[in-house]
C-alpha atoms as a PDB file:
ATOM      1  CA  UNK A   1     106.267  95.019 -44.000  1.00  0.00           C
ATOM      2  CA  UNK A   2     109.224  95.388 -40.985  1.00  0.00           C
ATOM      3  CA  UNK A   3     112.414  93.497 -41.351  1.00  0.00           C
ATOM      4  CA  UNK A   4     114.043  92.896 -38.484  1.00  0.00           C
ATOM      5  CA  UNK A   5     117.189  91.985 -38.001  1.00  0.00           C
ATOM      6  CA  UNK A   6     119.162  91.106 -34.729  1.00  0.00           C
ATOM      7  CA  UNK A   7     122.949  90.947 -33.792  1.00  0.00           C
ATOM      8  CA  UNK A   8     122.950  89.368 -37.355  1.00  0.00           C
ATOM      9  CA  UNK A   9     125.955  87.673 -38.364  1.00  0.00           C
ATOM     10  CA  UNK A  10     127.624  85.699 -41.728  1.00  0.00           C
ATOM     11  CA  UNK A  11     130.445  83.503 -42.035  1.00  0.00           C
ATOM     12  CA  UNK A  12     132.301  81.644 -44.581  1.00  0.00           C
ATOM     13  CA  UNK A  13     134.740  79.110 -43.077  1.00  0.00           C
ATOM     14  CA  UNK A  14     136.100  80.824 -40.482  1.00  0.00           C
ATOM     15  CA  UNK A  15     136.294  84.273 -42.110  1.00  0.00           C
ATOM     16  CA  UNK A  16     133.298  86.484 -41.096  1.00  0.00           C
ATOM     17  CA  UNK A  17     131.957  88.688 -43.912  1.00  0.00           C
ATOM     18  CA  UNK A  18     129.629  90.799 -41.579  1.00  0.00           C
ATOM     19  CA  UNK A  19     128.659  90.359 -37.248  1.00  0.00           C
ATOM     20  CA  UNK A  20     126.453  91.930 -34.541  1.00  0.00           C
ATOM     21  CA  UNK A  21     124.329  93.691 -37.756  1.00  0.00           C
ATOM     22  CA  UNK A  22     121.288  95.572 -35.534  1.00  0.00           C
ATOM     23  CA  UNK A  23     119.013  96.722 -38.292  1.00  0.00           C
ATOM     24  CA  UNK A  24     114.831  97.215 -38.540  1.00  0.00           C
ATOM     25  CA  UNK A  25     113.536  98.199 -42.113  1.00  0.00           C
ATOM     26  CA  UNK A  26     110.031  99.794 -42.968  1.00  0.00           C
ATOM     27  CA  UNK A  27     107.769  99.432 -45.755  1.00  0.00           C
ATOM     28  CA  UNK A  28     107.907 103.433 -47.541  1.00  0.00           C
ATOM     29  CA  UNK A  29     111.465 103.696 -47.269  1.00  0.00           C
ATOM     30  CA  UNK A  30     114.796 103.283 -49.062  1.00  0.00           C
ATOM     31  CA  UNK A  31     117.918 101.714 -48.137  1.00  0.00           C
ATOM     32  CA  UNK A  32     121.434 101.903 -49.441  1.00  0.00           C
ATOM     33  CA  UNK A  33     123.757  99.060 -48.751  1.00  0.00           C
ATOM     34  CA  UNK A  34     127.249 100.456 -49.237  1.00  0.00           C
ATOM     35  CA  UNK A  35     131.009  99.564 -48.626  1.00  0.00           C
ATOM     36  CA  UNK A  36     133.915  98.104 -50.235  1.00  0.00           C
ATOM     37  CA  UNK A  37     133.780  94.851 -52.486  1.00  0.00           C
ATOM     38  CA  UNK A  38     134.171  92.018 -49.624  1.00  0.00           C
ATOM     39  CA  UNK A  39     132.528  93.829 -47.149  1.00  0.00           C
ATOM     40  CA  UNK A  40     129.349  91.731 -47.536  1.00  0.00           C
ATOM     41  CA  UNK A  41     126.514  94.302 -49.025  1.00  0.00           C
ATOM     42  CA  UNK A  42     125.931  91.498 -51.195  1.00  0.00           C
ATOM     43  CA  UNK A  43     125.473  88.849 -48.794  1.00  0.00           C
ATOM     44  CA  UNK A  44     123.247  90.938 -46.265  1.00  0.00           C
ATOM     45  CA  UNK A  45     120.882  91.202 -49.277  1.00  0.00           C
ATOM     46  CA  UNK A  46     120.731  87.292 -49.609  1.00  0.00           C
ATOM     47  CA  UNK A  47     120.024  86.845 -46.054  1.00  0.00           C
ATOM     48  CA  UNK A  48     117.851  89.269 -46.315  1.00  0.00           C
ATOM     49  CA  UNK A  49     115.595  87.920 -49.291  1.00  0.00           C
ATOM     50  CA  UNK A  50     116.224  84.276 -47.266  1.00  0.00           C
ATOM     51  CA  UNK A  51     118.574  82.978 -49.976  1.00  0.00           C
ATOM     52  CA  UNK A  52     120.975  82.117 -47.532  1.00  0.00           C
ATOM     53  CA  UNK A  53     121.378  81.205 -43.537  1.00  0.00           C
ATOM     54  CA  UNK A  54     123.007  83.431 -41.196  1.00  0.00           C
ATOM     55  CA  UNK A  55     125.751  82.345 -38.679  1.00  0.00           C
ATOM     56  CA  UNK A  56     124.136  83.630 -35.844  1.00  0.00           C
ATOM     57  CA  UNK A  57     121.437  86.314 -34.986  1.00  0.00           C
ATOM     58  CA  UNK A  58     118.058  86.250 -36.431  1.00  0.00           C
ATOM     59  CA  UNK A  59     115.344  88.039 -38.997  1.00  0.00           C
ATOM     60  CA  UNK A  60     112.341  88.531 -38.002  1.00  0.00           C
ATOM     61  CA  UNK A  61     109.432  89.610 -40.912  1.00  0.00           C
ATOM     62  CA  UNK A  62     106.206  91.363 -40.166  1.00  0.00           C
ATOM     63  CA  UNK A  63     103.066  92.478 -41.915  1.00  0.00           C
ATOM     64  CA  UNK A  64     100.729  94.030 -39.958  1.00  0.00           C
ATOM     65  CA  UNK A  65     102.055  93.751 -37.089  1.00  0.00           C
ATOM     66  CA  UNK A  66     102.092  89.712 -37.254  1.00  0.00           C
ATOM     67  CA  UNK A  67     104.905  87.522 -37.646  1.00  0.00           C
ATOM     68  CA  UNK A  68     105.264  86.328 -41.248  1.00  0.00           C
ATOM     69  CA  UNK A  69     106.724  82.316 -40.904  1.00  0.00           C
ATOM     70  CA  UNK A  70     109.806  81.738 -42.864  1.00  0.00           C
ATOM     71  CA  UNK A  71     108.278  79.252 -45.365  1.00  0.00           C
ATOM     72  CA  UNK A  72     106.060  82.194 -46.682  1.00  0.00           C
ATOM     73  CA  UNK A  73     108.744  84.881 -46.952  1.00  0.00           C
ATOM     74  CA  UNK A  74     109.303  84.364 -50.243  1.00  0.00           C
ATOM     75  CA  UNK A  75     106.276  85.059 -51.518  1.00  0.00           C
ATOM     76  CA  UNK A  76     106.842  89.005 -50.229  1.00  0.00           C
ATOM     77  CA  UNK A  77     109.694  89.597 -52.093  1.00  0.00           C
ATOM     78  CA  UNK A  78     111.304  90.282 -55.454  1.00  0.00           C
ATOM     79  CA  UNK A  79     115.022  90.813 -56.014  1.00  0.00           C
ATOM     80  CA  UNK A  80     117.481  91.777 -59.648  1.00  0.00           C
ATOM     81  CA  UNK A  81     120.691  90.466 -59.400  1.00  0.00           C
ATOM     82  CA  UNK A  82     123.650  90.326 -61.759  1.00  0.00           C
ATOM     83  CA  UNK A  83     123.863  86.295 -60.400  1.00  0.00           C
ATOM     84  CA  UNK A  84     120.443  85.503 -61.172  1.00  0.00           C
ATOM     85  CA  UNK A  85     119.526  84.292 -64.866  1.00  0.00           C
ATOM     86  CA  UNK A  86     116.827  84.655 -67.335  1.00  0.00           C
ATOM     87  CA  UNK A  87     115.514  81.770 -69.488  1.00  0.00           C
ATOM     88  CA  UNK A  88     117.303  82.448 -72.537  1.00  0.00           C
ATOM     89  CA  UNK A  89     115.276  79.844 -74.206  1.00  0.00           C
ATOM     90  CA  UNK A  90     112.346  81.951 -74.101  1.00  0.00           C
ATOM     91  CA  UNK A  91     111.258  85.375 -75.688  1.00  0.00           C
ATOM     92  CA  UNK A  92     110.677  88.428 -72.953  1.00  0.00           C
ATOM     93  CA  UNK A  93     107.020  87.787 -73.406  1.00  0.00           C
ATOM     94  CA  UNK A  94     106.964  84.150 -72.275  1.00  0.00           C
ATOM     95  CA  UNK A  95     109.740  84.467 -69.744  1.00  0.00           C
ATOM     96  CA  UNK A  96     107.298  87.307 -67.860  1.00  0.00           C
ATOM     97  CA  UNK A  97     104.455  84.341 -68.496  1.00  0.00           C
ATOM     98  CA  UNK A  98     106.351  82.289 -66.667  1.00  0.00           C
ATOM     99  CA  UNK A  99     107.104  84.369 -63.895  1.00  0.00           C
ATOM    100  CA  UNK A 100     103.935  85.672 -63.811  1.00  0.00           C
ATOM    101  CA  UNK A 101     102.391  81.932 -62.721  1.00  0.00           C
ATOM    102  CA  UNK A 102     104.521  81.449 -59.613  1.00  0.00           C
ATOM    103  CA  UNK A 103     104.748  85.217 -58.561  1.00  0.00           C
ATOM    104  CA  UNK A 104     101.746  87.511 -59.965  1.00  0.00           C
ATOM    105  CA  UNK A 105     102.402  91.104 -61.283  1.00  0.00           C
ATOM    106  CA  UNK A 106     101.163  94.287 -59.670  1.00  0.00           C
ATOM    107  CA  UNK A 107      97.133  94.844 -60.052  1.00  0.00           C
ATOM    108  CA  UNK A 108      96.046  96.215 -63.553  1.00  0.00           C
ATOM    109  CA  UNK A 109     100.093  95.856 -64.690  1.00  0.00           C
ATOM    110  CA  UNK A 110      99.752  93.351 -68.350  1.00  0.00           C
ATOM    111  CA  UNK A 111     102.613  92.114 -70.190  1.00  0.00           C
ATOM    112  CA  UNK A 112     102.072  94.079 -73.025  1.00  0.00           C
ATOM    113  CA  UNK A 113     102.455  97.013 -70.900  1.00  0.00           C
ATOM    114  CA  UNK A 114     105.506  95.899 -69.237  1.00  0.00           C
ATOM    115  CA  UNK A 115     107.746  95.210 -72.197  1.00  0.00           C
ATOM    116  CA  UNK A 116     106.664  98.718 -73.872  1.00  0.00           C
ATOM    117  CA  UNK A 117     107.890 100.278 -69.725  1.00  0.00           C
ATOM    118  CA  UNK A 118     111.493  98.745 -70.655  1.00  0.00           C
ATOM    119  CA  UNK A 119     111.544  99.660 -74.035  1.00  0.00           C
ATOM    120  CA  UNK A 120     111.811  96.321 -75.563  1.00  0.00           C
ATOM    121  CA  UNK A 121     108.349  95.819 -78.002  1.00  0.00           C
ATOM    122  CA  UNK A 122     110.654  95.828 -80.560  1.00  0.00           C
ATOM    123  CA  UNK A 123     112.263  92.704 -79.545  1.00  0.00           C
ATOM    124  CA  UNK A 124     109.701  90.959 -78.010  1.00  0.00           C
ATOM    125  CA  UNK A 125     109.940  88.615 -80.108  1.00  0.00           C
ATOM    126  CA  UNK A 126     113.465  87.580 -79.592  1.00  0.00           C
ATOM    127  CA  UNK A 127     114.879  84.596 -77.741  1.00  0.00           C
ATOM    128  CA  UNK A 128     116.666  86.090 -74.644  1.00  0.00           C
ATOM    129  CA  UNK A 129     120.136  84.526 -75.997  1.00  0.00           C
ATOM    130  CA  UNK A 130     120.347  87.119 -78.463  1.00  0.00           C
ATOM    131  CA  UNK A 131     119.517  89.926 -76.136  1.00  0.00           C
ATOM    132  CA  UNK A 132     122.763  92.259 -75.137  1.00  0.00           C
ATOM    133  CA  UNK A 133     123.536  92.348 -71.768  1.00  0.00           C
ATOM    134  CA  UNK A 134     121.911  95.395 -71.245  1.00  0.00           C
ATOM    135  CA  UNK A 135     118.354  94.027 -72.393  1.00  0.00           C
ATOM    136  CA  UNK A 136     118.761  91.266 -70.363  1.00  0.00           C
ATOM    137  CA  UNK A 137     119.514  93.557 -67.122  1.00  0.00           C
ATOM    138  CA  UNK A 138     115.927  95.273 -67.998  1.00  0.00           C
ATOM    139  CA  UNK A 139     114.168  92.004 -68.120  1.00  0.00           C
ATOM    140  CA  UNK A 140     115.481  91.127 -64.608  1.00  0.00           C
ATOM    141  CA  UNK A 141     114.429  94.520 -63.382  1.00  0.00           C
ATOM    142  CA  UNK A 142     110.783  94.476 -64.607  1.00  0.00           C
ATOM    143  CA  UNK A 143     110.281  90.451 -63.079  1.00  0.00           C
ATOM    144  CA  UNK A 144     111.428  91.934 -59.980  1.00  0.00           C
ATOM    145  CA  UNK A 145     109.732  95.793 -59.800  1.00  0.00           C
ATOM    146  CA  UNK A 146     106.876  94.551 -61.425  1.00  0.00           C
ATOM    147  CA  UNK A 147     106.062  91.745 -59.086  1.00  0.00           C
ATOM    148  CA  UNK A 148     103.424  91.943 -56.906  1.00  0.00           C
ATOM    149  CA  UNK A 149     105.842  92.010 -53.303  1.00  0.00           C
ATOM    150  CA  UNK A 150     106.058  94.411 -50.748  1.00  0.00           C
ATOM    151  CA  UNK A 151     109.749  94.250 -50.630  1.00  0.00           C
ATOM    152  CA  UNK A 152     112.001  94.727 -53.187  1.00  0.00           C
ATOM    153  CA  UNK A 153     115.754  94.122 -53.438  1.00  0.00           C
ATOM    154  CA  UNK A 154     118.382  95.227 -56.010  1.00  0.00           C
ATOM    155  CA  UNK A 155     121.890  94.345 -56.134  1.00  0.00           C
ATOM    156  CA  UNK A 156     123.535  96.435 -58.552  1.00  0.00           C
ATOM    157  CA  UNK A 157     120.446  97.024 -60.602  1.00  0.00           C
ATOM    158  CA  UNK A 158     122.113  99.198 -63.018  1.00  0.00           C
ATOM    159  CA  UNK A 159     124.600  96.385 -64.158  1.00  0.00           C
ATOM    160  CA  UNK A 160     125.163  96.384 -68.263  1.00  0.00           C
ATOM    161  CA  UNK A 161     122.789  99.235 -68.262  1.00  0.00           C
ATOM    162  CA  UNK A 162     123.401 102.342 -70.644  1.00  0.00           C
ATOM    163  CA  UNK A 163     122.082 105.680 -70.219  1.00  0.00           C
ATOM    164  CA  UNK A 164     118.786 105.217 -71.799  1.00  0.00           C
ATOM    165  CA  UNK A 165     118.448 101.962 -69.475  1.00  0.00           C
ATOM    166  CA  UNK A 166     120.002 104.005 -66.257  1.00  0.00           C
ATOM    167  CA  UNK A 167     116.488 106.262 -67.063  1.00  0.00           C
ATOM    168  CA  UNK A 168     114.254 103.038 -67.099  1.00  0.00           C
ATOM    169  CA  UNK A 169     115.468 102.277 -64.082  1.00  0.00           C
ATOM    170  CA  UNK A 170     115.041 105.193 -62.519  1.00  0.00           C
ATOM    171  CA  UNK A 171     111.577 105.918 -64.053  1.00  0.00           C
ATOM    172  CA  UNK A 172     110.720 102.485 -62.361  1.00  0.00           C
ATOM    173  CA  UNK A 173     111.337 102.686 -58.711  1.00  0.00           C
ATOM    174  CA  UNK A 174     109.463 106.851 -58.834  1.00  0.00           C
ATOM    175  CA  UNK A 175     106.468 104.891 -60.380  1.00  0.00           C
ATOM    176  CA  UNK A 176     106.418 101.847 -58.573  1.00  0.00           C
ATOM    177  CA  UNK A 177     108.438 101.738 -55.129  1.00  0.00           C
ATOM    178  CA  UNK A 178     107.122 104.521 -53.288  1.00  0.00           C
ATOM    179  CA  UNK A 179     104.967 102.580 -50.982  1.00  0.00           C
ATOM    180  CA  UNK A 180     107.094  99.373 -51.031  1.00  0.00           C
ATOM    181  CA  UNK A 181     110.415  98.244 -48.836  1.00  0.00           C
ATOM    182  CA  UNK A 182     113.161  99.007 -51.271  1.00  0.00           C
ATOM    183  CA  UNK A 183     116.893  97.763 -50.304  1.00  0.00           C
ATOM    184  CA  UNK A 184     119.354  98.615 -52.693  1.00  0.00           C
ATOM    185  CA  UNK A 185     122.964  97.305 -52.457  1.00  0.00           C
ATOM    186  CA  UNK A 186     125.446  99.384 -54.603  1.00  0.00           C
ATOM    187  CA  UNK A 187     128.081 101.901 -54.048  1.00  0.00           C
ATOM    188  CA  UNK A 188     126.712 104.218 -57.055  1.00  0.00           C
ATOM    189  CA  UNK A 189     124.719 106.776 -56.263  1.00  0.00           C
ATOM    190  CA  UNK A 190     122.863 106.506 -59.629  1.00  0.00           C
ATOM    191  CA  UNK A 191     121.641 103.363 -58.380  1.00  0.00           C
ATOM    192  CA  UNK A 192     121.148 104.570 -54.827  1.00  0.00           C
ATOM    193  CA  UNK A 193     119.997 108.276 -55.256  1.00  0.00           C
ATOM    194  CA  UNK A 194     116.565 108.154 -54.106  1.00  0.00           C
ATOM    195  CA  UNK A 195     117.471 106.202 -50.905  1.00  0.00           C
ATOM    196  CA  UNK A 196     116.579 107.698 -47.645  1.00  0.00           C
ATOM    197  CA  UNK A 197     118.935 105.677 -45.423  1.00  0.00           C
ATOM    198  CA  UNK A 198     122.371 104.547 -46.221  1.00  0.00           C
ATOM    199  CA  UNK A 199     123.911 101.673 -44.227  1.00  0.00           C
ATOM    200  CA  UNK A 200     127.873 101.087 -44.027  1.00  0.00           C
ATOM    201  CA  UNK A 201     128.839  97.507 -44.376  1.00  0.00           C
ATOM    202  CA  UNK A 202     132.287  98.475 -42.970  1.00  0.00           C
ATOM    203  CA  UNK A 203     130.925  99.627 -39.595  1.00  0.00           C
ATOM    204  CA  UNK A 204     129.502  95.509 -39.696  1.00  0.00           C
ATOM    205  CA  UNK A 205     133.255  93.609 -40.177  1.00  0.00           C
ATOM    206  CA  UNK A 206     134.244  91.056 -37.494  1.00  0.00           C
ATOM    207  CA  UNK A 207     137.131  92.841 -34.855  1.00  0.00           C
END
């Protein structure tokens, strides 16, 4: 998968957050997303995973060298965000059900399997709701690393997590990002370590 983007810009109001963002990522490789809070790393990553418009400039998707139409996107990507929610309603098992019937896992991956990665068997059969914080982070992590997408897209991924779930997360993207697009918006270099390529969200403000 290439993601292209071109003279990309956001606005909110009249304020813009980022402009004139010339990018092109590659399927094998890491980015960083970097800069101060404001400076739009966050945003970028919604445009990129098609959560939101841009202002002006475009994105343009490829696999295998063909265009990939914007109602189809979607179904290419995976993101963890601290903004996005788990069913609390449901145990870990279920919730990963769920997910699994709109947005299948990777090939051979089974539930079972998953929950023993993040190191929550023991509380599989929990309701969410009384998950800490930092359980709950590792439940957004495996619907999104574990999902069968070619691009992946973390905002903060290490949110809530202590050391033990810093090492999950880690252990995750060396056993199952190598091959994929992998854009990671943080300023922490835990959380950004392995990337490849770091991008500056300052050198993107409006003059």
């Amino acid at each position: 998968m290439t993601i292209s983007l071109s003279d990309a810009g956001k606005r909110y109001n009249r304020e813009w957050v980022f402009r004139h963002f010339q990018y092109q990522f590659q399927s094998g490789n890491a980015y960083a997303i970097s800069g101060p809070n404001g400076s739009g790393k966050s945003t970028l990553l919604q445009a990129i995973g098609s959560a939101l418009m841009l202002n002006e400039g475009k994105i343009i998707y490829e696999q295998e060298q063909k265009q990939v139409s914007a109602e189809s996107v979607y179904k290419h990507i995976s993101i963890c965000a601290p903004y996005l929610e788990v069913i609390e309603e449901m145990t870990v098992r279920e919730f990963l059900e769920f997910h699994q019937s709109f947005k299948p896992f990777l090939a051979g991956v089974e539930i079972p399997f998953i929950i023993e990665k993040i190191g929550l068997s023991k509380a599989e059969h929990k309701q969410i709701r009384y998950y800490s914080s930092g359980m709950k982070q590792r439940v957004k992590l495996a619907q999104c690393i574990f999902s069968d997408t070619t691009i992946v897209l973390l905002d903060e991924p290490c949110t809530n997590l202590d050391t033990e779930g810093i090492s999950v997360y880690q252990n995750l993207i060396k056993d199952y990002c190598t091959s994929r697009l992998v854009i990671v918006s943080s300023n922490d270099e835990v959380e950004t370590g392995f990337c490849s390529e770091q991008i500056n969200m300052g050198d993107y403000k409006s003059k």
